[in-house]
PDB file of N, CA and C in Angstrom:
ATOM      1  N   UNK A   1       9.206  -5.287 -17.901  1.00  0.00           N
ATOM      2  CA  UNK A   1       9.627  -4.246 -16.991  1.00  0.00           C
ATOM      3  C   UNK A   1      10.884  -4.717 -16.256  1.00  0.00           C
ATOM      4  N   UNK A   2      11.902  -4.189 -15.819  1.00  0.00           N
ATOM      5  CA  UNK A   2      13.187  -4.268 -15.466  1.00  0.00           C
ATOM      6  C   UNK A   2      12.962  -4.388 -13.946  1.00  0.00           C
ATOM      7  N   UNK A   3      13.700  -5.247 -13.593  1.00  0.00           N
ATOM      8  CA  UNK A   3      13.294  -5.394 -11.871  1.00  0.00           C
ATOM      9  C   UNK A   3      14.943  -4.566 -11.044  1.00  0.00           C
ATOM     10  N   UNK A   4      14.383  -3.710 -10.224  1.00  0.00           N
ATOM     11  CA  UNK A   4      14.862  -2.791  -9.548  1.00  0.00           C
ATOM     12  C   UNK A   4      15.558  -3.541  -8.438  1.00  0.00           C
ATOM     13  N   UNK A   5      16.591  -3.160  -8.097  1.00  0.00           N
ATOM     14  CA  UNK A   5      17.709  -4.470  -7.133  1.00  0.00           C
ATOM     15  C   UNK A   5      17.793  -3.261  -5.621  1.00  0.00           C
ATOM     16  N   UNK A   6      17.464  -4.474  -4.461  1.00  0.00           N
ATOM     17  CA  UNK A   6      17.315  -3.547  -3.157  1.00  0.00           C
ATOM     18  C   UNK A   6      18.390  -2.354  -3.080  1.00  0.00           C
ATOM     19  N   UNK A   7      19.631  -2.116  -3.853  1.00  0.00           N
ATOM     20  CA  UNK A   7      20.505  -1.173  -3.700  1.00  0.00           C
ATOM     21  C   UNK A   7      20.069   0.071  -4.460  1.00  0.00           C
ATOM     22  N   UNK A   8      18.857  -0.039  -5.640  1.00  0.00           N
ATOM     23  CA  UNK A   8      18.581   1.250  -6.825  1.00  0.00           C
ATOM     24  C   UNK A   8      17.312   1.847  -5.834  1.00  0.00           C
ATOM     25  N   UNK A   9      17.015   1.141  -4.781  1.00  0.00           N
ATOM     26  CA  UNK A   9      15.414   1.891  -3.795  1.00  0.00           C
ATOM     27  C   UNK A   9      15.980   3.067  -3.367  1.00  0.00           C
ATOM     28  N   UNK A  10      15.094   3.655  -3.436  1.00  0.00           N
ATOM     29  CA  UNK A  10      15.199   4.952  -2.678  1.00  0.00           C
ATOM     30  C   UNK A  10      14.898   5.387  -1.010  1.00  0.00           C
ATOM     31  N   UNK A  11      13.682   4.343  -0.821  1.00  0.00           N
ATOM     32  CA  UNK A  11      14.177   3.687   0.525  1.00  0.00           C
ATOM     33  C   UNK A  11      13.635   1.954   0.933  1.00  0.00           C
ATOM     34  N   UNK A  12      14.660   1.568   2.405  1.00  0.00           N
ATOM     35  CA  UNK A  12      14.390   0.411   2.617  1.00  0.00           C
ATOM     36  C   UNK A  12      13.044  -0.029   2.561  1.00  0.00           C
ATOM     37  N   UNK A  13      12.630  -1.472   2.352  1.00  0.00           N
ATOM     38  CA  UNK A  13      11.155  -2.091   2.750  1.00  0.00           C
ATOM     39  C   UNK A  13      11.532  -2.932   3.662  1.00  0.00           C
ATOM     40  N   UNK A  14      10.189  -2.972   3.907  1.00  0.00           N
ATOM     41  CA  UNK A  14       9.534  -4.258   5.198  1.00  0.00           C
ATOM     42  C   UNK A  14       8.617  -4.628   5.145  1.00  0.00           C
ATOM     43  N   UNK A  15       7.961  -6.232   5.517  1.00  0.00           N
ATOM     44  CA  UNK A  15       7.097  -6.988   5.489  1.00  0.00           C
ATOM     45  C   UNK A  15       6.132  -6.294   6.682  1.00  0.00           C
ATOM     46  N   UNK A  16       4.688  -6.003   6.396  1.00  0.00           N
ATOM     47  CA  UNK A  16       3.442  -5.818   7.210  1.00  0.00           C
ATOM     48  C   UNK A  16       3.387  -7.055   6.982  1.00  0.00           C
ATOM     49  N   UNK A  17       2.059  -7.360   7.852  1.00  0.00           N
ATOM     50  CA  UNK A  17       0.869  -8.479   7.726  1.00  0.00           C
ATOM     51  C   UNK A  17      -0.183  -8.186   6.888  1.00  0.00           C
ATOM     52  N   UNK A  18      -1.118  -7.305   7.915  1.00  0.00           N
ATOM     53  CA  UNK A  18      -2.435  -7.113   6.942  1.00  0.00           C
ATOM     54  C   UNK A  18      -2.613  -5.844   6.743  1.00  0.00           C
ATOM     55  N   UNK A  19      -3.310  -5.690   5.919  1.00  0.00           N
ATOM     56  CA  UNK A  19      -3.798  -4.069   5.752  1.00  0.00           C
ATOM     57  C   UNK A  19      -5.472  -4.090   5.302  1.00  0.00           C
ATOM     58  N   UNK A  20      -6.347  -3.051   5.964  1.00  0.00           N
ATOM     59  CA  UNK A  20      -7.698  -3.061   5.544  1.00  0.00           C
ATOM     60  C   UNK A  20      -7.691  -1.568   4.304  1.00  0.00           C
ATOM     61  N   UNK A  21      -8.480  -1.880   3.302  1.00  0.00           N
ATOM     62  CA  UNK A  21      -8.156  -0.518   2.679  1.00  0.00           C
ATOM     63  C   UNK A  21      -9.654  -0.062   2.219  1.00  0.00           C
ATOM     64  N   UNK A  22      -9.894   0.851   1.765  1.00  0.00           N
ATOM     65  CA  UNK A  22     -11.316   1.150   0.716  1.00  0.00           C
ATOM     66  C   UNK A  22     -10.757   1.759  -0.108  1.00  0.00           C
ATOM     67  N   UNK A  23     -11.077   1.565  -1.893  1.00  0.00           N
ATOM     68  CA  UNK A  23     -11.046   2.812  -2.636  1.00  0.00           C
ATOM     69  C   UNK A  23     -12.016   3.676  -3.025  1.00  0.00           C
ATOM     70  N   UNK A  24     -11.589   4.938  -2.768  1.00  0.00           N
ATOM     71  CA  UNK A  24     -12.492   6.429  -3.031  1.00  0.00           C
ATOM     72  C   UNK A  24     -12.798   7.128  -4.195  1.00  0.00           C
ATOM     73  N   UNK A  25     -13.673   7.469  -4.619  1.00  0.00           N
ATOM     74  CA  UNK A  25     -13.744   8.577  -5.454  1.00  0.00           C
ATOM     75  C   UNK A  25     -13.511   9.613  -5.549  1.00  0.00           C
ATOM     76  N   UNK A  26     -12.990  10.841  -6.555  1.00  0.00           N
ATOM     77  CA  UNK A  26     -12.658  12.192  -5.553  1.00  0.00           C
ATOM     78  C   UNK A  26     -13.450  12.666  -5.077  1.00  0.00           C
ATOM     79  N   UNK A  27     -15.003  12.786  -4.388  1.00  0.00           N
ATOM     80  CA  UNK A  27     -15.887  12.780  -3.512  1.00  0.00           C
ATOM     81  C   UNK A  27     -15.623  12.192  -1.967  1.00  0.00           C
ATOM     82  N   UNK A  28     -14.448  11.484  -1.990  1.00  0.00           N
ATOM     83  CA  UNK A  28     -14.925  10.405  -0.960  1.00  0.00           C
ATOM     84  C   UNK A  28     -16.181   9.415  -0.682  1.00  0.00           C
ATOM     85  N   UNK A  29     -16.465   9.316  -1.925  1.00  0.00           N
ATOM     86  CA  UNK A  29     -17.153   7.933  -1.894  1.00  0.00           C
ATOM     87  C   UNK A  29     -16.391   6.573  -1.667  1.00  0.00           C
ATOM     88  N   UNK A  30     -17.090   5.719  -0.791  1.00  0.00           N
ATOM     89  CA  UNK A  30     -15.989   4.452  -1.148  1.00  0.00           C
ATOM     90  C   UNK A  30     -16.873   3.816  -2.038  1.00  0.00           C
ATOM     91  N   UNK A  31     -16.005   3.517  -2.912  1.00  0.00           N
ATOM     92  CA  UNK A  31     -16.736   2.417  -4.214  1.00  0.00           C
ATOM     93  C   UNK A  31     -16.253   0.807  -4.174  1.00  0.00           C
ATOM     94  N   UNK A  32     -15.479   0.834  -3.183  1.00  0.00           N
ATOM     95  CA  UNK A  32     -14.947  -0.954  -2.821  1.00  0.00           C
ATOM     96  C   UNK A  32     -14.443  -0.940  -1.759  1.00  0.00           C
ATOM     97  N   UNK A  33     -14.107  -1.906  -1.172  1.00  0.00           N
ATOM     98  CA  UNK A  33     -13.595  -2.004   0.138  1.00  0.00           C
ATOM     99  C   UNK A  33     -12.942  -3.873   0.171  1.00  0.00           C
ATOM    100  N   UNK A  34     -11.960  -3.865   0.719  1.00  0.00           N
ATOM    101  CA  UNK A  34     -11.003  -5.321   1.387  1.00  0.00           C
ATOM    102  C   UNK A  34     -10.323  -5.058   2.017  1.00  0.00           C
ATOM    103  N   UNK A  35      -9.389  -6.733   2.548  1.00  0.00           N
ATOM    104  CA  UNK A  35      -8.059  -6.546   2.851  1.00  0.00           C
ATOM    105  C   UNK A  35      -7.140  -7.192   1.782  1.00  0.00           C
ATOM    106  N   UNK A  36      -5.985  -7.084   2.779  1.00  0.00           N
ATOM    107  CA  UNK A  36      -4.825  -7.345   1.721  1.00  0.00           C
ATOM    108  C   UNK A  36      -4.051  -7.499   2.542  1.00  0.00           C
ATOM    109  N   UNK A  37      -2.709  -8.145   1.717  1.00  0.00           N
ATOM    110  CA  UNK A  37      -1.738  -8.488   2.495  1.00  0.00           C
ATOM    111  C   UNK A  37      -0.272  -7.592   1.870  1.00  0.00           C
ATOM    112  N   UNK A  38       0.300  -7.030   2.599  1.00  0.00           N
ATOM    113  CA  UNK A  38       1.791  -6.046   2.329  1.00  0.00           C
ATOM    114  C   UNK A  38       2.576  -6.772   2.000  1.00  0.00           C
ATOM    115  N   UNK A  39       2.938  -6.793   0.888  1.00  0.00           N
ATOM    116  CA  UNK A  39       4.305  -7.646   0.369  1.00  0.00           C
ATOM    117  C   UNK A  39       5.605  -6.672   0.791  1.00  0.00           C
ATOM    118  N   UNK A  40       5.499  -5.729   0.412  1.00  0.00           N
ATOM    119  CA  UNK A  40       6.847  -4.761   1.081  1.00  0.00           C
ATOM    120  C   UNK A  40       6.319  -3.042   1.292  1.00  0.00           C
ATOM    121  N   UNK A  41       6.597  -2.427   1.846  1.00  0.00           N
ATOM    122  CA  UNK A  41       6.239  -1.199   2.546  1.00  0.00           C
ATOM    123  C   UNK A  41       7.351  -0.490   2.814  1.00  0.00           C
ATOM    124  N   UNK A  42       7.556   0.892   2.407  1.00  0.00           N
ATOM    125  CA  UNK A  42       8.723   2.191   2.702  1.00  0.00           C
ATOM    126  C   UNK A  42       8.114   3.109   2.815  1.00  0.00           C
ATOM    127  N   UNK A  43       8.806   4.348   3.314  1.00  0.00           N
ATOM    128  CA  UNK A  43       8.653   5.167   3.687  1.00  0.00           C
ATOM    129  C   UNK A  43       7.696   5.970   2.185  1.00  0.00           C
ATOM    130  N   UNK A  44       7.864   5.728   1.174  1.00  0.00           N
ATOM    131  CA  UNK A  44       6.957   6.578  -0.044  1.00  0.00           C
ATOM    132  C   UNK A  44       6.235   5.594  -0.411  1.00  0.00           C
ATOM    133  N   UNK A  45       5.680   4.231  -0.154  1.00  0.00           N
ATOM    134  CA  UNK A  45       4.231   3.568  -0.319  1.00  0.00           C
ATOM    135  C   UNK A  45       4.246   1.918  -0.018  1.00  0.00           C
ATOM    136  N   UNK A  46       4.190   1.284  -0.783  1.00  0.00           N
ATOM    137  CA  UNK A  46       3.833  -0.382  -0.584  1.00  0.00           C
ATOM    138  C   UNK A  46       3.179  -1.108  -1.756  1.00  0.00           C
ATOM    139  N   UNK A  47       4.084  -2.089  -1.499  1.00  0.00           N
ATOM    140  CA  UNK A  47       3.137  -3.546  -2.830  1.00  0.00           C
ATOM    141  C   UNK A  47       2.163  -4.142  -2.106  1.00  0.00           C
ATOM    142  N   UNK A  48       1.057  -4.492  -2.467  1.00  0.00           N
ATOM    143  CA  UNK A  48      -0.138  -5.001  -2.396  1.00  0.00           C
ATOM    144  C   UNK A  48      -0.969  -6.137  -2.700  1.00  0.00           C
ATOM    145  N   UNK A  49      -0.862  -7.288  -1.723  1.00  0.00           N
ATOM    146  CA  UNK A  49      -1.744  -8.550  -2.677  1.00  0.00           C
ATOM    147  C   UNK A  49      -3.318  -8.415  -2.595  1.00  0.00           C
ATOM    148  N   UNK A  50      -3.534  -8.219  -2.988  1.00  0.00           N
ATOM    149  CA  UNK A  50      -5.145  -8.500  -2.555  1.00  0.00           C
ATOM    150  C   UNK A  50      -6.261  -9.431  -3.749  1.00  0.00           C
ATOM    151  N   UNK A  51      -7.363  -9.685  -3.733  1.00  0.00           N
ATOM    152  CA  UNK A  51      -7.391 -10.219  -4.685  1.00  0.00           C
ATOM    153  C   UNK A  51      -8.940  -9.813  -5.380  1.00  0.00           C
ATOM    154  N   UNK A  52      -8.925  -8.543  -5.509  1.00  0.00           N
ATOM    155  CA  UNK A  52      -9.213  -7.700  -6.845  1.00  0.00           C
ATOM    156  C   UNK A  52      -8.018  -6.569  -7.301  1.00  0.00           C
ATOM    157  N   UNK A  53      -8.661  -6.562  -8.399  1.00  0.00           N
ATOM    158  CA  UNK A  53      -7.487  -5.401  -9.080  1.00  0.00           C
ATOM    159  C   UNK A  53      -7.923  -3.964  -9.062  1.00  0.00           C
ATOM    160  N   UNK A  54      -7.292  -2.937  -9.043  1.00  0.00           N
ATOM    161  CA  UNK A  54      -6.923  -1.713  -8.846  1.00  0.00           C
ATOM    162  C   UNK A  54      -6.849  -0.602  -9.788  1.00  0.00           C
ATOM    163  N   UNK A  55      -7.482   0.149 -10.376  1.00  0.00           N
ATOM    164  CA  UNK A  55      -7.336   0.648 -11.757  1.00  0.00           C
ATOM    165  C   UNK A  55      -5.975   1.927 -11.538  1.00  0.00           C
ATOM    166  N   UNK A  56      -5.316   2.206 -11.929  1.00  0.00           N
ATOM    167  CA  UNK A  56      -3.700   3.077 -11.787  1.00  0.00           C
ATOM    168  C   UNK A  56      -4.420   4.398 -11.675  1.00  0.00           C
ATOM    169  N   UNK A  57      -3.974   5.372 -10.522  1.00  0.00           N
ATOM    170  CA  UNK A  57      -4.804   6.317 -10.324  1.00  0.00           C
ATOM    171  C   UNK A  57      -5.575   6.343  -8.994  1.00  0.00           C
ATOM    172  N   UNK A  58      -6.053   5.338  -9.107  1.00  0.00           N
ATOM    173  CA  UNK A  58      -7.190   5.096  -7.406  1.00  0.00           C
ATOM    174  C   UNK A  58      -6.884   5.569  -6.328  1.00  0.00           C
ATOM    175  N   UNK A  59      -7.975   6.068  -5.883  1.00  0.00           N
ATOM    176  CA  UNK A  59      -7.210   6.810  -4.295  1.00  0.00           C
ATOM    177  C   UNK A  59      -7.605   5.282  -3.548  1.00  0.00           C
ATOM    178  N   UNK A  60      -6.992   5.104  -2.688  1.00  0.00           N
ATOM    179  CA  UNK A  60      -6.763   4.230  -1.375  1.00  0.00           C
ATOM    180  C   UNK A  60      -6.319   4.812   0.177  1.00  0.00           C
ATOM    181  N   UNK A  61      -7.556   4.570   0.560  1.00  0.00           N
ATOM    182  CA  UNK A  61      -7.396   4.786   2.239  1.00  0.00           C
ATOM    183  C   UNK A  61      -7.034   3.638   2.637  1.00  0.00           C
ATOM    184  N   UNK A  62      -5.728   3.856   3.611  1.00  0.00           N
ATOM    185  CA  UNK A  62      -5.250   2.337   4.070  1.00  0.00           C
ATOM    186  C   UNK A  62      -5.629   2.265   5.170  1.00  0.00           C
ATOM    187  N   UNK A  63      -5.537   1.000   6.121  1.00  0.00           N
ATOM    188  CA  UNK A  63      -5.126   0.849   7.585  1.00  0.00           C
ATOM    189  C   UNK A  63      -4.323  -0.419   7.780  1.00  0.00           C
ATOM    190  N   UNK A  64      -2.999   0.113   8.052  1.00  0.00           N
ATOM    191  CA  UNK A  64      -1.945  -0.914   8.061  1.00  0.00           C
ATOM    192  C   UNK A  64      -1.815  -1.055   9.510  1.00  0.00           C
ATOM    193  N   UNK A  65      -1.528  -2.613   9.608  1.00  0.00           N
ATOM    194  CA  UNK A  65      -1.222  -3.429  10.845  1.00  0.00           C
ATOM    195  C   UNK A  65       0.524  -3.699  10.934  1.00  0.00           C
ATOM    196  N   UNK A  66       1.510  -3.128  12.044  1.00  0.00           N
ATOM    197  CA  UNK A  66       2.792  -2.905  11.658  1.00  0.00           C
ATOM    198  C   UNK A  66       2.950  -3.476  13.082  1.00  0.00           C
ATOM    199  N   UNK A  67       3.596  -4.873  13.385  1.00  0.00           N
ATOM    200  CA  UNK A  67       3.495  -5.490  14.620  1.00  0.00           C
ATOM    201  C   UNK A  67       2.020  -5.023  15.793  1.00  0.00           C
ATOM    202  N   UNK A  68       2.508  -4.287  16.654  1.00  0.00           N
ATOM    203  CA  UNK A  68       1.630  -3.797  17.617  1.00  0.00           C
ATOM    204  C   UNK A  68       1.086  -2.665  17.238  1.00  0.00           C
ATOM    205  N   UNK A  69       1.342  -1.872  16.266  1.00  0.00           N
ATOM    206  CA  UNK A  69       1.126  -0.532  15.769  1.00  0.00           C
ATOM    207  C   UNK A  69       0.156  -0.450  14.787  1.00  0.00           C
ATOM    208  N   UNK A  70      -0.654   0.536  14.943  1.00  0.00           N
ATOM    209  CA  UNK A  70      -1.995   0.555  14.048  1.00  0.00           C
ATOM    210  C   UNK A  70      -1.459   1.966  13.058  1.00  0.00           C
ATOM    211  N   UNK A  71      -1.490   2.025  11.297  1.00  0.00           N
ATOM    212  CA  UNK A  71      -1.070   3.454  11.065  1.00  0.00           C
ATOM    213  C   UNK A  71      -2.145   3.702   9.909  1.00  0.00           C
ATOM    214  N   UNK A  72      -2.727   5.096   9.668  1.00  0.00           N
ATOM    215  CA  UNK A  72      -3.521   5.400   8.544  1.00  0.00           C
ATOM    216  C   UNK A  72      -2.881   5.856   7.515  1.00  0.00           C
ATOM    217  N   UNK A  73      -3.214   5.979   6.246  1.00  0.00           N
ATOM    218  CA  UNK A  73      -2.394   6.676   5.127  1.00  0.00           C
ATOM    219  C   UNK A  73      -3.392   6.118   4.054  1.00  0.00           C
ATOM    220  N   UNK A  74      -3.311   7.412   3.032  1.00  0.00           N
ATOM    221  CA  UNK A  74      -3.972   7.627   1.769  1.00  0.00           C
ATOM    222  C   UNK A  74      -2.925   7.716   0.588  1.00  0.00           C
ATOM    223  N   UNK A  75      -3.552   7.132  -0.353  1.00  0.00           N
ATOM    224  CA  UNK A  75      -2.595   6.840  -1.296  1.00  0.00           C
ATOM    225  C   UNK A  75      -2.874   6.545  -2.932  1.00  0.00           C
ATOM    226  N   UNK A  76      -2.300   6.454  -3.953  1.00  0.00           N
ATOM    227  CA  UNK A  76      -2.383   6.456  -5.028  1.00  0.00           C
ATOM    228  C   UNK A  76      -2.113   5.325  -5.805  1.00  0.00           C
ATOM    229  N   UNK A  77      -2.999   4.836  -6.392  1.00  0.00           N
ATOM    230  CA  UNK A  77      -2.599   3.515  -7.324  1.00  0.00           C
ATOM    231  C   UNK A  77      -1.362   3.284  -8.460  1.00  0.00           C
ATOM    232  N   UNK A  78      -0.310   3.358  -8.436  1.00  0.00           N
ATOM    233  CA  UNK A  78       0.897   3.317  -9.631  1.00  0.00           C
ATOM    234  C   UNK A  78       0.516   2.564 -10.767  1.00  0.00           C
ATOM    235  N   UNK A  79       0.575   0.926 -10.119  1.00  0.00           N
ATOM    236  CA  UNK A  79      -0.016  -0.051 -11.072  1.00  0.00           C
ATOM    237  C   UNK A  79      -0.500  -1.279 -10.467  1.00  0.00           C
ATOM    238  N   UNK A  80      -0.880  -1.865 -10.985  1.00  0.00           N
ATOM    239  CA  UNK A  80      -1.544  -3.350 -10.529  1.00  0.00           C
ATOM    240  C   UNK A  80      -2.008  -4.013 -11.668  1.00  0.00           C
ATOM    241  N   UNK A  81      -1.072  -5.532 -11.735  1.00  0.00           N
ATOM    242  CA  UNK A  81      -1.072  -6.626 -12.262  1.00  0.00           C
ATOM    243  C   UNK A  81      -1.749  -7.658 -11.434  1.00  0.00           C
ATOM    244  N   UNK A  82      -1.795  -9.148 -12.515  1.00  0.00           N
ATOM    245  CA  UNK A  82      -2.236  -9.835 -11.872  1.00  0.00           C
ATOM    246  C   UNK A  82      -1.180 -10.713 -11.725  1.00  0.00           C
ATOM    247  N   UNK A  83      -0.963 -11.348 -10.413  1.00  0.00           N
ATOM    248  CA  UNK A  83       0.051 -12.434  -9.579  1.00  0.00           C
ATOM    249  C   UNK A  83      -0.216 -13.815 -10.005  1.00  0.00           C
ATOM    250  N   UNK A  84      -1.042 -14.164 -10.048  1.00  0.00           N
ATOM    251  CA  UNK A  84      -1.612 -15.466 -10.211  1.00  0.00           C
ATOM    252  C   UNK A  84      -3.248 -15.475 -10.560  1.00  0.00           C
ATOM    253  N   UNK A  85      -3.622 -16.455 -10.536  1.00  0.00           N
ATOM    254  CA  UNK A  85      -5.542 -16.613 -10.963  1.00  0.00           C
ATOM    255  C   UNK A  85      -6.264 -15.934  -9.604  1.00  0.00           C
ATOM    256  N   UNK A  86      -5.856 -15.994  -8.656  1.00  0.00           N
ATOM    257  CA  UNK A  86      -6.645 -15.651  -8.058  1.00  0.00           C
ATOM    258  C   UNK A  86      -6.466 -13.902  -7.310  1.00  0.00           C
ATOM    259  N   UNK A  87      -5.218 -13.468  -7.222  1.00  0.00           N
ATOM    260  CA  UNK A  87      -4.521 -12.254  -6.469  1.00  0.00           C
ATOM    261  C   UNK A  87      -4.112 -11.167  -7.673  1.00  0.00           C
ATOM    262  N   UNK A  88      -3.873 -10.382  -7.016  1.00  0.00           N
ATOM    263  CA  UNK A  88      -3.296  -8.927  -8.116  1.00  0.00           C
ATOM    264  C   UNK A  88      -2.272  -8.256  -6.933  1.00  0.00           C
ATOM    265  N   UNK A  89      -1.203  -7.611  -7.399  1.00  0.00           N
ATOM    266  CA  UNK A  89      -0.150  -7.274  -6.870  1.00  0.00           C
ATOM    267  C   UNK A  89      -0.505  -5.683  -7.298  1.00  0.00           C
ATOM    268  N   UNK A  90      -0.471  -4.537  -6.621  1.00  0.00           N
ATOM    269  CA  UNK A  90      -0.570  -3.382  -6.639  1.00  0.00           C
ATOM    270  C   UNK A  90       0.282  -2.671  -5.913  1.00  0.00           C
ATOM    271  N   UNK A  91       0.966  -1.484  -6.385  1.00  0.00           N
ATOM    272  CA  UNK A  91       2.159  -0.857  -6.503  1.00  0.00           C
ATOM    273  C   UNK A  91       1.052   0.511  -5.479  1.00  0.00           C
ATOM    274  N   UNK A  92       1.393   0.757  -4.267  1.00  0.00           N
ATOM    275  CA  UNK A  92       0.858   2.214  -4.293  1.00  0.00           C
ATOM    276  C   UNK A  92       1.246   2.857  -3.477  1.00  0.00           C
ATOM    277  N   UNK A  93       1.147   3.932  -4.259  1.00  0.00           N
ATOM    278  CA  UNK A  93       2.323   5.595  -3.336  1.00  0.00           C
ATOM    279  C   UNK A  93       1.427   6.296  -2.650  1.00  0.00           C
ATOM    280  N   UNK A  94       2.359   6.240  -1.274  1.00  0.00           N
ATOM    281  CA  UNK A  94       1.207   7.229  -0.328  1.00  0.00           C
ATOM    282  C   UNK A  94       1.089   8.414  -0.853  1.00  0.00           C
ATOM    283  N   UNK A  95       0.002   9.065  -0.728  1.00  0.00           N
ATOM    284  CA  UNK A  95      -0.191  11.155  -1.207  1.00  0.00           C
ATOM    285  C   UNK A  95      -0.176  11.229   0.404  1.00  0.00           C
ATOM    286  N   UNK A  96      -0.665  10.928   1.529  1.00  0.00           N
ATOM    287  CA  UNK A  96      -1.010  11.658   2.248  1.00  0.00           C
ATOM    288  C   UNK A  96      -0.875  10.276   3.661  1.00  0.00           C
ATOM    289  N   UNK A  97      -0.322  11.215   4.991  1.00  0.00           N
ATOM    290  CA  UNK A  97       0.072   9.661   5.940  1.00  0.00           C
ATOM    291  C   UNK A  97       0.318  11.421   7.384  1.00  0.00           C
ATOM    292  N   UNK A  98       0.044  10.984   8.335  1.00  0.00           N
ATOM    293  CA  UNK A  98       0.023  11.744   9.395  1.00  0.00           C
ATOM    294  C   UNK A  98       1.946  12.245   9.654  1.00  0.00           C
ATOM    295  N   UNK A  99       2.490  13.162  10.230  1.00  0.00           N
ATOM    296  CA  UNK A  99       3.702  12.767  10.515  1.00  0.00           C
ATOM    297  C   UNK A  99       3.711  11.939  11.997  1.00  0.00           C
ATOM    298  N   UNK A 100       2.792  11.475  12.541  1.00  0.00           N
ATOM    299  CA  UNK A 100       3.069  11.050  13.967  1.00  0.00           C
ATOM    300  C   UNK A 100       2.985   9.354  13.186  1.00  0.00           C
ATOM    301  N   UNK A 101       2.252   9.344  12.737  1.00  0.00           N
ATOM    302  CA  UNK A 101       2.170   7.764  11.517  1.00  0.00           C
ATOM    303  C   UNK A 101       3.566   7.451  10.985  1.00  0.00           C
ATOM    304  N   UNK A 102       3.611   8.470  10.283  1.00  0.00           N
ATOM    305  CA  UNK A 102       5.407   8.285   9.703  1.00  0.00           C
ATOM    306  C   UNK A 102       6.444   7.912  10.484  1.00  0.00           C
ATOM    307  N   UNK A 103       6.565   8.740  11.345  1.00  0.00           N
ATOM    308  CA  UNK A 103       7.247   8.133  12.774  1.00  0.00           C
ATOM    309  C   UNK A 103       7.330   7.094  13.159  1.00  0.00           C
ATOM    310  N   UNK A 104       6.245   6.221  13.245  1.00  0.00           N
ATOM    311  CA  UNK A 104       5.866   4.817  13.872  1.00  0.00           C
ATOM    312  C   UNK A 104       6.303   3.458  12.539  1.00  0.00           C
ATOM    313  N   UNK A 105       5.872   4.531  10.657  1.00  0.00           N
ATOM    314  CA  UNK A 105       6.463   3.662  10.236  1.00  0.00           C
ATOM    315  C   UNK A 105       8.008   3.437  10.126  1.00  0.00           C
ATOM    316  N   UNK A 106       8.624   4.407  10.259  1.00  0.00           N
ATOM    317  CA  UNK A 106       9.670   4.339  10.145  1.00  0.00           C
ATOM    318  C   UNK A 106      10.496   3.862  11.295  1.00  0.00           C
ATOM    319  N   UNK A 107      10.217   3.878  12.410  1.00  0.00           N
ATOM    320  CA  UNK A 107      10.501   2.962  13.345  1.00  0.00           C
ATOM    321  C   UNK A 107      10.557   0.976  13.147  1.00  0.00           C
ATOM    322  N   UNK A 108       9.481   0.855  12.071  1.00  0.00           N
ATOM    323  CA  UNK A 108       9.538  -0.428  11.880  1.00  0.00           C
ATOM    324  C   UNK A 108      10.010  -0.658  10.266  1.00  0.00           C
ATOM    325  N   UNK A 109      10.862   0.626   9.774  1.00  0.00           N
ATOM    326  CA  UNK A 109      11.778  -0.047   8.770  1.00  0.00           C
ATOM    327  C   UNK A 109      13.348  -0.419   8.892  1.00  0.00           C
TER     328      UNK A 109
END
């Protein structure tokens, strides 16, 4: 896969800390639950370490930690590889994020 250079984004990223997430069923069942750590975050979703993997498709309820700022957002699995033996890196696009959320992230891009 061809690696995309910070000038071809469509928008800027930024480093979170942590994020707590569950993934859902289209029921809203949660069928798993962790955290994870934000490798980069924009305004249309975020890379993901965590260390299970993610099947492409998955809904994900997030809760991202953005300095002092707490934000919710739901979202969609793109893809997810594995990083190393122990972590998986997951690609995922928000569907759905409050606009008062958006606000706050975009303040910290």
């Amino acid at each position: 896969m061809a690696k995309i250079s910070e000038n071809q984004r469509k928008h800027v990223r930024t480093n979170s800390l942590n994020l707590s997430f569950f993934c859902t069923d289209p029921e809203d069942h949660v069928l798993a639950q962790g955290m994870g750590r934000t490798l980069n975050l924009s305004e249309s979703g975020l890379l993901l370490e965590t260390s299970m993997q993610m099947a492409p498709g998955q809904a994900v309820d997030m809760e991202i930690a953005l300095q002092n700022d707490l934000i919710n957002a739901r979202g969609v699995v793109a893809h997810s590889s594995a990083a190393d033996q122990d972590h998986y890196h997951t690609g995922i696009k928000f569907s759905k994020i409050s606009s008062a959320d958006m606000e706050i992230l975009k303040k910290h891009l």
